[in-house]
C-alpha atoms as a PDB file:
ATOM      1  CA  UNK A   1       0.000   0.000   0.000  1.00  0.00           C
ATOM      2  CA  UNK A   2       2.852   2.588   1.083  1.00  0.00           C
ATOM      3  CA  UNK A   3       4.596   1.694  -2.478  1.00  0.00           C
ATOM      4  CA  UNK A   4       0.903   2.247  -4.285  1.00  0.00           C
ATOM      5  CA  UNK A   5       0.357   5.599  -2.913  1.00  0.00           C
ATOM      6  CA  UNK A   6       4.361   6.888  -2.847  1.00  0.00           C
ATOM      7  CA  UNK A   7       6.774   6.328  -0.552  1.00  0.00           C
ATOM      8  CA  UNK A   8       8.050   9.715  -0.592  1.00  0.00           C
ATOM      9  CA  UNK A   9       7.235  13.040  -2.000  1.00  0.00           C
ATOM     10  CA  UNK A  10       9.202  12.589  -5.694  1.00  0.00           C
ATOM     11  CA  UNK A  11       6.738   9.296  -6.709  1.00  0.00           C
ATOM     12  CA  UNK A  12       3.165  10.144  -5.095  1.00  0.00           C
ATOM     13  CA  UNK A  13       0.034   9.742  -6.906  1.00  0.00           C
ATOM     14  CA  UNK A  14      -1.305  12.708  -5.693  1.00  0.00           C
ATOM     15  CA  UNK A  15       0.296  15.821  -3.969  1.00  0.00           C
ATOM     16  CA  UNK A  16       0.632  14.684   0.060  1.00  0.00           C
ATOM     17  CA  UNK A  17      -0.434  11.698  -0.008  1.00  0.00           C
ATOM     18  CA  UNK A  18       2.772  10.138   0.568  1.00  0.00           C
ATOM     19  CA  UNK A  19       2.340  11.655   4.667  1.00  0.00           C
ATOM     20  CA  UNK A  20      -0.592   9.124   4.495  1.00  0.00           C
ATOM     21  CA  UNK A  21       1.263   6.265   2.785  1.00  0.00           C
ATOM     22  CA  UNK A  22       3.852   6.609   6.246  1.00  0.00           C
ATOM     23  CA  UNK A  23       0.758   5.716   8.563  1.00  0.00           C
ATOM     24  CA  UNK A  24       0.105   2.548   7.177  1.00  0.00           C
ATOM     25  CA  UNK A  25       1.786  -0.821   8.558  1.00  0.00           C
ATOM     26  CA  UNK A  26       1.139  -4.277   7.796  1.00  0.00           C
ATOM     27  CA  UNK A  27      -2.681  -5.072   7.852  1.00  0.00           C
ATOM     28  CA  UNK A  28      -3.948  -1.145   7.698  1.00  0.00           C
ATOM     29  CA  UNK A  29      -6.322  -1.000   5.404  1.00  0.00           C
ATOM     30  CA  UNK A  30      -7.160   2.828   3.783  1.00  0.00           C
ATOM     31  CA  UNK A  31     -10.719   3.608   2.903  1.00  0.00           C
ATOM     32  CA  UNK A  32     -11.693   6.476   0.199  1.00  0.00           C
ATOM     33  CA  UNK A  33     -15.130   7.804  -0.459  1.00  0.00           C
ATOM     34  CA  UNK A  34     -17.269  10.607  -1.366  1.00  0.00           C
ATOM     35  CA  UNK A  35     -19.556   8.728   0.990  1.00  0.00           C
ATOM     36  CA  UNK A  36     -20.843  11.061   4.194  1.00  0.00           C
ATOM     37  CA  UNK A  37     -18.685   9.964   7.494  1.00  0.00           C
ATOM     38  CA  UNK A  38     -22.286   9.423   9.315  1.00  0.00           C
ATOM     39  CA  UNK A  39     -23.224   6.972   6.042  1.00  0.00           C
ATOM     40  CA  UNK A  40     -19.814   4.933   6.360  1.00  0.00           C
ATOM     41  CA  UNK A  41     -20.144   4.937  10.120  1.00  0.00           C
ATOM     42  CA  UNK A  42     -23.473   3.104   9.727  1.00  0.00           C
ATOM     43  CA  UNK A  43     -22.446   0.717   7.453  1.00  0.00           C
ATOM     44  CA  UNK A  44     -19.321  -0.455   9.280  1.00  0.00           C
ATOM     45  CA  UNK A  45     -21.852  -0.517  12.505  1.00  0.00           C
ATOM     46  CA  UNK A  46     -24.248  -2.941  10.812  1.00  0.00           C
ATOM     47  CA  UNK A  47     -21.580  -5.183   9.581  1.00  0.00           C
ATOM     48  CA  UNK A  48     -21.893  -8.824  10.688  1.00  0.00           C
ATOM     49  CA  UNK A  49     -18.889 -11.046  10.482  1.00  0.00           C
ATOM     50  CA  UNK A  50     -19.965 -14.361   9.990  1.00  0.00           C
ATOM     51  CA  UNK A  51     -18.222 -17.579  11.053  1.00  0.00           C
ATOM     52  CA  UNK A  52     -18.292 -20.555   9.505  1.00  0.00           C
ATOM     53  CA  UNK A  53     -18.966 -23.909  10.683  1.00  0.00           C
ATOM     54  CA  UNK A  54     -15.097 -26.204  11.582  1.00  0.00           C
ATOM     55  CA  UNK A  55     -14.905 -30.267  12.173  1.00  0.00           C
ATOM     56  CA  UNK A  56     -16.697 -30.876  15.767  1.00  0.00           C
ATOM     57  CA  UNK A  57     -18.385 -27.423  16.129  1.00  0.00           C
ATOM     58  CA  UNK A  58     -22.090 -27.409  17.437  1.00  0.00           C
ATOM     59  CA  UNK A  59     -25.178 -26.596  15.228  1.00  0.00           C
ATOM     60  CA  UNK A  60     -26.338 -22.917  16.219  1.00  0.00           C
ATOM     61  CA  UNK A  61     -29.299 -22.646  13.976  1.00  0.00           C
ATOM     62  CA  UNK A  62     -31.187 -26.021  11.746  1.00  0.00           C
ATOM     63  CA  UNK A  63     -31.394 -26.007   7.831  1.00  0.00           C
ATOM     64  CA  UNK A  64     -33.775 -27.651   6.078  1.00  0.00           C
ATOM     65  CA  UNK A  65     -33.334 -28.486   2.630  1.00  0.00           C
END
């Protein structure tokens, strides 16, 4: 990610953004929208994670074909 955005002022995609590129260590993750912070704040609230099922693990809900 630091080499995508420009690791220093002479290679940057776009002017600064190389101070951001120096924030970001191994599993940062950058996010870029036009999106309204209260909009992106609500989506990242409703996210479920889900987990699924590994050898010996207990049933939490029954499916029926």
């Amino acid at each position: 990610m630091q080499f995508a955005l420009g690791p220093s002022a002479w290679n940057e995609i776009h002017h600064a953004i190389f101070k951001a590129s120096k924030l970001l260590h191994g599993d940062d993750e950058l996010l870029i929208t036009d999106m309204p912070k209260e909009e992106v704040e609500s989506l990242f609230d409703s996210y479920e994670d889900f987990d699924f099922t590994r050898t010996e693990s207990i049933a939490v809900e029954t499916v029926y074909d």
